[in-house]
C-alpha atoms as a PDB file:
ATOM      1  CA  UNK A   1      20.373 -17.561 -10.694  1.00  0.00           C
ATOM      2  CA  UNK A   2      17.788 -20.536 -10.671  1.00  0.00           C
ATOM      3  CA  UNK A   3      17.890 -23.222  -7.208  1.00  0.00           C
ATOM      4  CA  UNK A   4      18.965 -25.687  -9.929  1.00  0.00           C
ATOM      5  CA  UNK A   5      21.787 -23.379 -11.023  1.00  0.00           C
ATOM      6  CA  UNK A   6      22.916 -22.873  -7.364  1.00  0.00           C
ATOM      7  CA  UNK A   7      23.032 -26.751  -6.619  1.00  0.00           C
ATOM      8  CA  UNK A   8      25.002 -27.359  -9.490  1.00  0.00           C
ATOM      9  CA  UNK A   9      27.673 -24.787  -8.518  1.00  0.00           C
ATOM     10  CA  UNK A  10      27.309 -26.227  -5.101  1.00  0.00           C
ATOM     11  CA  UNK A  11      28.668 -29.697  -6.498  1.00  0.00           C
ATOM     12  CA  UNK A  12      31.053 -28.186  -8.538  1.00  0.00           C
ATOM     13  CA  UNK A  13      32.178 -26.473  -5.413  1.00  0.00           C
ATOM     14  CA  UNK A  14      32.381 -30.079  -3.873  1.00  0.00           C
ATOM     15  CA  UNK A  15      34.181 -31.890  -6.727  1.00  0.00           C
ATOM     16  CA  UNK A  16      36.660 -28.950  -7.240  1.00  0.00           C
ATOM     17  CA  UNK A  17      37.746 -28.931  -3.648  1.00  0.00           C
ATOM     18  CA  UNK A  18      37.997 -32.380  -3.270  1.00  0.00           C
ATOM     19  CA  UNK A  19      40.008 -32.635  -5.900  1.00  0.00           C
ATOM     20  CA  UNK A  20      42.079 -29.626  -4.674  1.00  0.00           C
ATOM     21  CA  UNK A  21      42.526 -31.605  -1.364  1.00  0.00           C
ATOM     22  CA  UNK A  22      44.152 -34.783  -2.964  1.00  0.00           C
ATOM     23  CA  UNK A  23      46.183 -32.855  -5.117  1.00  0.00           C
ATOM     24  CA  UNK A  24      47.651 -31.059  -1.893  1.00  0.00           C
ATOM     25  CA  UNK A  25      48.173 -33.861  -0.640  1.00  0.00           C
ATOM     26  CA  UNK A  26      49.919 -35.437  -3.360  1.00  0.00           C
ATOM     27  CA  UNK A  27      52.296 -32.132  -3.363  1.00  0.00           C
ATOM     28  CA  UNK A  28      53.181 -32.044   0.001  1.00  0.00           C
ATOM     29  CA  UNK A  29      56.692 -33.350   0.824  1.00  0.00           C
ATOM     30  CA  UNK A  30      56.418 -36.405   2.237  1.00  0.00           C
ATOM     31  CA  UNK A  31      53.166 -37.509   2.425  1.00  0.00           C
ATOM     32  CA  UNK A  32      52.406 -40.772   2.345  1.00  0.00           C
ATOM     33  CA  UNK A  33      50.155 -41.474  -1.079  1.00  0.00           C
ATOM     34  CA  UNK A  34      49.093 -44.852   0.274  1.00  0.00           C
ATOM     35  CA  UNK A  35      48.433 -48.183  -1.966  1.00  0.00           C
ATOM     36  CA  UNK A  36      46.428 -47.759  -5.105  1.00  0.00           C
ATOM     37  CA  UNK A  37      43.618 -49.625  -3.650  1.00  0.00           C
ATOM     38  CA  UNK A  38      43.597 -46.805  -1.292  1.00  0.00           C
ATOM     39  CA  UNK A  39      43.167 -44.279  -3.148  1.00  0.00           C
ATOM     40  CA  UNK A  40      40.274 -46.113  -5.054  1.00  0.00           C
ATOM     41  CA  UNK A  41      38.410 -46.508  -1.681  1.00  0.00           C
ATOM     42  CA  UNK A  42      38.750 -42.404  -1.328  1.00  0.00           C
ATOM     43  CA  UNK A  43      37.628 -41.317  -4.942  1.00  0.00           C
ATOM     44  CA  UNK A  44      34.720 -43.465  -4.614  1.00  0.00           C
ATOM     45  CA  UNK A  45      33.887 -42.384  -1.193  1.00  0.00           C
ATOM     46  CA  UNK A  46      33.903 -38.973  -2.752  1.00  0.00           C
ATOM     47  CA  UNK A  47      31.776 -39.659  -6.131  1.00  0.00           C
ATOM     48  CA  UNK A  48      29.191 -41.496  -3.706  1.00  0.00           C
ATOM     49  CA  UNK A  49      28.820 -38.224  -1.216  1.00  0.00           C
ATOM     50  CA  UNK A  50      28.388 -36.472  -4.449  1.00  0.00           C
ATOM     51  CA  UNK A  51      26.082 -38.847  -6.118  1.00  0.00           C
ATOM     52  CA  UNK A  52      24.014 -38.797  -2.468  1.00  0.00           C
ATOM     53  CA  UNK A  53      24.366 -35.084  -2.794  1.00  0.00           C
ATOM     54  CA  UNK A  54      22.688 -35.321  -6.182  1.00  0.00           C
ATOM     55  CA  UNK A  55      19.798 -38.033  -5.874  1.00  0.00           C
ATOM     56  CA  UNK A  56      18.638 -36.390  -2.630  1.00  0.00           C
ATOM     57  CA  UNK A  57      18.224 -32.503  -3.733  1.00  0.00           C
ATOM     58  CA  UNK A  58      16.351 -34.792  -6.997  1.00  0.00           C
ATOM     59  CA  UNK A  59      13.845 -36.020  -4.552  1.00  0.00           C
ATOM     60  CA  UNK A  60      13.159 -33.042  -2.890  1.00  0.00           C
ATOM     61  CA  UNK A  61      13.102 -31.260  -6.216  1.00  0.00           C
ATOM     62  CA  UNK A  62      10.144 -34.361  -6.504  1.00  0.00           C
ATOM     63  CA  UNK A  63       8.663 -33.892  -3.146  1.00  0.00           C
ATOM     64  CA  UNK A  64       8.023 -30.375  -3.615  1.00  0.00           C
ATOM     65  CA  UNK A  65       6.508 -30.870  -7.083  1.00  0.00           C
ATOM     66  CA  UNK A  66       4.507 -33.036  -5.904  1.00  0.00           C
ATOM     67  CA  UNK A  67       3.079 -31.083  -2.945  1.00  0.00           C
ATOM     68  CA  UNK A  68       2.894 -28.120  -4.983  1.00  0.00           C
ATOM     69  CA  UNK A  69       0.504 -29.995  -7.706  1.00  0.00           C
ATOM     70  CA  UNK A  70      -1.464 -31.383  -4.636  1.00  0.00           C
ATOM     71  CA  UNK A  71      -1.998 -27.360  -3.281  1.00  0.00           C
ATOM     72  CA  UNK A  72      -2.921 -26.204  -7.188  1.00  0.00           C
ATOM     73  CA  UNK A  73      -5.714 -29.434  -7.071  1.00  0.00           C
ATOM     74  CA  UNK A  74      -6.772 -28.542  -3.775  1.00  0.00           C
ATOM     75  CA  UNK A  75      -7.007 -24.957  -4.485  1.00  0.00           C
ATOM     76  CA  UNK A  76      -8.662 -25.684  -8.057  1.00  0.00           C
ATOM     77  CA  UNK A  77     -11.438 -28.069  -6.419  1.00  0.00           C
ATOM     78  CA  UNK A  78     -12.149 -25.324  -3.921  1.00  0.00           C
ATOM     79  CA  UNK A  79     -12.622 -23.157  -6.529  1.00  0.00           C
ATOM     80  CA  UNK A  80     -14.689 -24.610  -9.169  1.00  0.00           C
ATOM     81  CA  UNK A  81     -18.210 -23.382  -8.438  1.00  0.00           C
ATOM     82  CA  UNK A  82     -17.273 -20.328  -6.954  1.00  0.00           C
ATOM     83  CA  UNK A  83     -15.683 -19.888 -10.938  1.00  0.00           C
ATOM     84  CA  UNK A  84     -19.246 -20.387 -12.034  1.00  0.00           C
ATOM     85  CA  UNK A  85     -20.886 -17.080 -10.489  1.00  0.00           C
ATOM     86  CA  UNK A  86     -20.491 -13.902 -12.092  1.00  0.00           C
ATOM     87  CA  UNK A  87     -22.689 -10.574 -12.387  1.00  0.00           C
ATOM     88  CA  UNK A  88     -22.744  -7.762 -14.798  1.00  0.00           C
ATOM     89  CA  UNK A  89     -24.103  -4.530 -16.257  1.00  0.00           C
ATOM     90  CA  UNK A  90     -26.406  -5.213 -19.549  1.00  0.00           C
ATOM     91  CA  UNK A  91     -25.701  -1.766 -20.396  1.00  0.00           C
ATOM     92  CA  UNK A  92     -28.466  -2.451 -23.361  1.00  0.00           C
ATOM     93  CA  UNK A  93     -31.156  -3.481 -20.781  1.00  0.00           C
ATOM     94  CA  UNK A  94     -32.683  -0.073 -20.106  1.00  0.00           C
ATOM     95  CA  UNK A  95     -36.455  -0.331 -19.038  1.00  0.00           C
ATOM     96  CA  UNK A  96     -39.257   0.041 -16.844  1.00  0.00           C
ATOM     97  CA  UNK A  97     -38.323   3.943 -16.359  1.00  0.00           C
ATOM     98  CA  UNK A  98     -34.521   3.247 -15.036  1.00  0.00           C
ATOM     99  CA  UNK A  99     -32.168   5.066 -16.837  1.00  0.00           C
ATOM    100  CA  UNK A 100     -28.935   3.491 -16.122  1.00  0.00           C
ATOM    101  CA  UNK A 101     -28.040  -0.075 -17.487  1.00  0.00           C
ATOM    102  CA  UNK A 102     -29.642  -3.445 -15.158  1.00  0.00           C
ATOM    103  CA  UNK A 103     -27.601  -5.957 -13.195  1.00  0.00           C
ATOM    104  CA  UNK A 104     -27.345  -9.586 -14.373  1.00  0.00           C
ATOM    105  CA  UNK A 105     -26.537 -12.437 -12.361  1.00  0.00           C
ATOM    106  CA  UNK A 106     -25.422 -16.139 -13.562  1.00  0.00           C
ATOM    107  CA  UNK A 107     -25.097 -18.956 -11.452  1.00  0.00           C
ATOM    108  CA  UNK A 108     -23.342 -21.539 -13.868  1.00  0.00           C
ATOM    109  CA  UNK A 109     -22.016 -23.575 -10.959  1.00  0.00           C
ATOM    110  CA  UNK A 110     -24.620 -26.312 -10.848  1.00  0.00           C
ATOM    111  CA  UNK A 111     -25.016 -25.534  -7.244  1.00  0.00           C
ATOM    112  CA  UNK A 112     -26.702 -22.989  -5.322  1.00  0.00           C
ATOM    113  CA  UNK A 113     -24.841 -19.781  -3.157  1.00  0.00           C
ATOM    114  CA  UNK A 114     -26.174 -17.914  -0.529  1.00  0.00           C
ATOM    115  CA  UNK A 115     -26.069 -14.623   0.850  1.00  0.00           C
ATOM    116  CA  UNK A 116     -25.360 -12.795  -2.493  1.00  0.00           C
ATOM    117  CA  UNK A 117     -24.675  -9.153  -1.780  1.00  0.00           C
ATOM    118  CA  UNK A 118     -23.552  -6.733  -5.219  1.00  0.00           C
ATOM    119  CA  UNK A 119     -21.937  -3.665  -4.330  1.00  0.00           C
ATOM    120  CA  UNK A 120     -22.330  -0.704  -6.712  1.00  0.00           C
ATOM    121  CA  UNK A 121     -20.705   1.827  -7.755  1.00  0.00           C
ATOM    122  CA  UNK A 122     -20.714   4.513 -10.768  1.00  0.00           C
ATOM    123  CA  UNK A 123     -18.419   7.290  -9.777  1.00  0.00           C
ATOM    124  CA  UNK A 124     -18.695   8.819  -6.139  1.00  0.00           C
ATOM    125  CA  UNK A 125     -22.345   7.206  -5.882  1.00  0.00           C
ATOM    126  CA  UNK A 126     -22.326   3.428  -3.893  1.00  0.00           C
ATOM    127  CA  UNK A 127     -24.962   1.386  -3.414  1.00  0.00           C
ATOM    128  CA  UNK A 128     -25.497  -2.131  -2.006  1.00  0.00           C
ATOM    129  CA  UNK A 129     -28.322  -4.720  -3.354  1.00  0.00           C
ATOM    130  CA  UNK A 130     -28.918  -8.249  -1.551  1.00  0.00           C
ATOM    131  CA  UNK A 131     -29.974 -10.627  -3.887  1.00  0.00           C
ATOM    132  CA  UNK A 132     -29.312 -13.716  -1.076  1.00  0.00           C
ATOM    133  CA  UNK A 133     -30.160 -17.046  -2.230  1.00  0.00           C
ATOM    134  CA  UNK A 134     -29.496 -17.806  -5.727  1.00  0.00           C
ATOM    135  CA  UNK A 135     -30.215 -21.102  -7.759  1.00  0.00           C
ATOM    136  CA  UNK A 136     -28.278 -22.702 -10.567  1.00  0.00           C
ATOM    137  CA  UNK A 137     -29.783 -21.716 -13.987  1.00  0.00           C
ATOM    138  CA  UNK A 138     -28.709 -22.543 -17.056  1.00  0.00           C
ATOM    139  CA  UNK A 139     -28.748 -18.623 -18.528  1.00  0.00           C
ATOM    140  CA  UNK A 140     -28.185 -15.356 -16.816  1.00  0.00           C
ATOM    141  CA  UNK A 141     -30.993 -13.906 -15.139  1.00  0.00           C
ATOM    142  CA  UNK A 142     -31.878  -9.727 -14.627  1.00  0.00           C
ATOM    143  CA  UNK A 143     -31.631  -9.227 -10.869  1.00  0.00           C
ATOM    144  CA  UNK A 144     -34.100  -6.500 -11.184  1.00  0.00           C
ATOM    145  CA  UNK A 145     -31.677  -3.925 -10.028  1.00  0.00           C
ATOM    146  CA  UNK A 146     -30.892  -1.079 -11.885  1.00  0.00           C
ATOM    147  CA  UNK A 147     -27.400   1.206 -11.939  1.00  0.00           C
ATOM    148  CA  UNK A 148     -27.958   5.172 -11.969  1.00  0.00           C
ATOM    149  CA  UNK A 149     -28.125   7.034 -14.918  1.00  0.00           C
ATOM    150  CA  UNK A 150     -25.246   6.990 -16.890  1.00  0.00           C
ATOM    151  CA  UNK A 151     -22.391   9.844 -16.442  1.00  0.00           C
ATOM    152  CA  UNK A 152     -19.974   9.915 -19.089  1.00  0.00           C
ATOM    153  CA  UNK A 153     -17.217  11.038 -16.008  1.00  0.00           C
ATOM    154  CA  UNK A 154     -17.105   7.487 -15.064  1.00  0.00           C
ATOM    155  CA  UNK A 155     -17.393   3.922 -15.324  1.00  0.00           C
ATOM    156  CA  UNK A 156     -19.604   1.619 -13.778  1.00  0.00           C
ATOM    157  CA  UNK A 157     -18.051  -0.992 -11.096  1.00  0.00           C
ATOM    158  CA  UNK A 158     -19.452  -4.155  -9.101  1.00  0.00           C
ATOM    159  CA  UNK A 159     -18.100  -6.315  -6.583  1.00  0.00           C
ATOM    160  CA  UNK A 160     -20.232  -9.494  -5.732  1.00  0.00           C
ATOM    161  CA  UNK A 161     -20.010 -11.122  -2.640  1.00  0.00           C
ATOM    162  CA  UNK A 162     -21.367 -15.016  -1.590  1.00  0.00           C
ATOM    163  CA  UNK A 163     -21.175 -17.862   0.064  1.00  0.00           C
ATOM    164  CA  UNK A 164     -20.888 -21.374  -1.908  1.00  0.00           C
ATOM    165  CA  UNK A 165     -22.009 -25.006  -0.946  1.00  0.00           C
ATOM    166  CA  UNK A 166     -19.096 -25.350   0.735  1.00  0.00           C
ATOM    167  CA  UNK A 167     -19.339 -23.061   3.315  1.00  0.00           C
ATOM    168  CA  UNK A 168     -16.690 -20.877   1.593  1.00  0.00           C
ATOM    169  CA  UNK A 169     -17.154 -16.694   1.200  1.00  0.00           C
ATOM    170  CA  UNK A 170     -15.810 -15.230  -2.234  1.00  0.00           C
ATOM    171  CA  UNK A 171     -15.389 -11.982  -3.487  1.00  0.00           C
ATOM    172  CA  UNK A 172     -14.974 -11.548  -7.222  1.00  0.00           C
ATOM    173  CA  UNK A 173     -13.831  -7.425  -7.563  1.00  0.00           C
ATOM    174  CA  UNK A 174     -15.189  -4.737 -10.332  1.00  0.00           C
ATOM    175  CA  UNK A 175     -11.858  -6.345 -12.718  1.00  0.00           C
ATOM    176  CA  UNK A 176     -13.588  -9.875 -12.133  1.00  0.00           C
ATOM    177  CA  UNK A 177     -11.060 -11.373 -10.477  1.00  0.00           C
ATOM    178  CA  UNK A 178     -11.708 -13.825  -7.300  1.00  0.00           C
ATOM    179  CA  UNK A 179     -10.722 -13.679  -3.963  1.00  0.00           C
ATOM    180  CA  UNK A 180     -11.510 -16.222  -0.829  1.00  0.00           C
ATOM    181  CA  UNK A 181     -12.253 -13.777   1.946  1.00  0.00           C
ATOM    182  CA  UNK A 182     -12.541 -17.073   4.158  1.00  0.00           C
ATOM    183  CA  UNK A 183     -14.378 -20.105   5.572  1.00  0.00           C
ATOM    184  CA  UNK A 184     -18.601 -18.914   6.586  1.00  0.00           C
ATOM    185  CA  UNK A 185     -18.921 -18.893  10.500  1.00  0.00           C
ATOM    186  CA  UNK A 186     -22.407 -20.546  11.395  1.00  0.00           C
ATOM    187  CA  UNK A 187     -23.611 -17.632  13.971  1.00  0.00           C
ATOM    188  CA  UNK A 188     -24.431 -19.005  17.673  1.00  0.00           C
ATOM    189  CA  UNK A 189     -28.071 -19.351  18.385  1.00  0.00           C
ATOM    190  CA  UNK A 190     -29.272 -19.918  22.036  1.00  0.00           C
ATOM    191  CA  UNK A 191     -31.398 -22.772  22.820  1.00  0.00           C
ATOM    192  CA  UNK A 192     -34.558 -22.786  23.379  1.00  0.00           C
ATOM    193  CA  UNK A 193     -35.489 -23.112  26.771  1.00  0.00           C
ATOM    194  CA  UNK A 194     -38.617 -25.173  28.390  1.00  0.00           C
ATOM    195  CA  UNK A 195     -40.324 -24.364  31.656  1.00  0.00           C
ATOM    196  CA  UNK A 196     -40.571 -27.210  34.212  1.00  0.00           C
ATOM    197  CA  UNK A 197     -43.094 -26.864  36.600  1.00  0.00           C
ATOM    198  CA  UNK A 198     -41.351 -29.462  38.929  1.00  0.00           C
ATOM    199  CA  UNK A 199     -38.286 -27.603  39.735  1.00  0.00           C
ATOM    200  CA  UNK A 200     -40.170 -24.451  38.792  1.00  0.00           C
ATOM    201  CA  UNK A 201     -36.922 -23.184  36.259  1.00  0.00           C
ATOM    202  CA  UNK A 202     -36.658 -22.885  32.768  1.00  0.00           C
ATOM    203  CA  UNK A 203     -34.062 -25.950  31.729  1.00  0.00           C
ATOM    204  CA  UNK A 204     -31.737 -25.104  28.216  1.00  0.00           C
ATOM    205  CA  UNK A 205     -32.019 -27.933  24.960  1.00  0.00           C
ATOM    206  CA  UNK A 206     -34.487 -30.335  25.872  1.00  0.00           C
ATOM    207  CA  UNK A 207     -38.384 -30.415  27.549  1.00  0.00           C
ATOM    208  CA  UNK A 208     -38.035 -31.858  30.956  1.00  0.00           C
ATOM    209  CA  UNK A 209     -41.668 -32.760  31.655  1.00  0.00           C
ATOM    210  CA  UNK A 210     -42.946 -32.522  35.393  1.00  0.00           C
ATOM    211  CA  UNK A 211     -42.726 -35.446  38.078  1.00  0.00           C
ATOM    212  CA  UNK A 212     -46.382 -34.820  38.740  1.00  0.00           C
ATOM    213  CA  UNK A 213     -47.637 -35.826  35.226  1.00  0.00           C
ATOM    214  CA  UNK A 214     -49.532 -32.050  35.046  1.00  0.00           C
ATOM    215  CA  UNK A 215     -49.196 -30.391  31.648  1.00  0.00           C
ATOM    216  CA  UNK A 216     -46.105 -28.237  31.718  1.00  0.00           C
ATOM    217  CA  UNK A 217     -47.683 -25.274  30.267  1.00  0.00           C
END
C-alpha cells in the first residue's frame, strides 16, 4: 500500500469515527442533541480538522518533492563531467608487438581530471597503469597501455579511478557504472622554514631577516 493510500484510509478512519461518535450520541437515551445551530458548529469543526488534515499532508507531499528534485539537481550538477570520462579496450588496436587489445581513454568533459589510475584485469592477472593528468579532447585517445594476450577463459575488466575539477574522486567499475568514492583531501605539507641569524633558530612560514642587517645565509 502506497503513503497516499495510507493517508486516505487514515481520513476515512477520521470521517467514519466521527460520524460513529455523533450517531452514539444521537442513540443514547437522553442525550441532549442541542439546537441545530449546534450541531452545524460541530460538523464543520469536523470537515475543517479534516480539510487541515488534508491540505497539510498536500504540502508536505510538496515539500518533499521539492527537496527531492533539489537533491537529483544537486547530485546531477556534481556529476556532469565526471559522466564525461570513460576508458576502454580497442580490442582491434593490436600493435607495436603487444598481443592483447590497447586501452583508450576519453575525456569528453570539457574539463581536465587528475590523478587517473586504470586498474586491469583479464582473469587472475591485475595490473595497475597511472595515466595522472588528463586534458579534455574532443576524440578518444590510446593511453599507450596494452592488456595481456588474450585468453579465451576470460574477459577483460577495467576500473578507472580520478579526480575532477571539483575536487571530487570517482570510480566508474568494469560494468561502467559510477560511483563517488568521496571529496579529494589536499595532503598537509610543512612549511618551509628560514634560518635567522638573530635569534639563531629556524622560524616556520615566513623569512625573518636579521636585526643586524647581515645576509641571513
Amino acid at each position: 500500500m502506497t503513503k497516499r493510500q495510507l493517508f486516505l484510509v487514515a481520513v476515512a478512519v477520521i470521517g467514519l469515527s466521527a460520524v460513529a461518535l455523533v450517531a452514539l450520541a444521537i442513540a443514547s437515551p437522553g442525550a441532549n442533541l442541542g439546537t441545530v445551530p449546534d450541531w452545524v458548529g460541530a460538523i464543520s469543526t469536523l470537515m475543517a480538522f479534516i480539510a487541515a488534515v488534508v491540505a497539510g499532508w498536500f504540502a508536505y507531499g510538496a515539500f518533499k518533492l521539492q527537496e527531492r528534485q533539489e537533491r537529483d539537481r544537486i547530485e546531477a550538477n556534481r556529476r556532469r563531467q565526471a559522466e564525461c570520462v570513460v576508458a576502454w579496450f580497442n580490442h582491434g588496436g593490436h600493435g607495436d608487438g603487444h598481443g592483447g587489445p590497447e586501452v583508450m581513454f576519453f575525456n569528453g568533459s570539457g574539463l581536465p581530471v587528475w590523478e587517473v589510475e586504470m586498474h586491469l584485469s583479464h582473469g587472475p592477472k591485475r595490473d595497475i597503469a597511472e595515466i595522472g593528468f588528463q586534458p579534455p579532447t574532443s576524440e578518444p585517445v590510446n593511453t599507450n597501455v596494452w592488456a595481456w594476450d588474450y585468453d579465451h577463459r576470460y574477459s577483460y575488466g577495467i576500473v578507472i579511478e580520478f579526480r575532477d575539477a571539483a575536487g571530487m574522486v570517482w570510480r566508474r567499475d568494469s560494468a561502467g557504472f559510477l560511483h563517488l568514492v568521496g571529496e579529494y583531501e589536499i595532503p598537509l605539507v610543512e612549511p618551509p622554514l628560514f634560518w635567522n641569524k638573530t635569534t639563531g633558530k629556524a622560524t616556520e612560514g615566513r623569512f625573518v631577516p636579521p636585526s643586524d642587517g647581515l645576509d641571513p645565509t
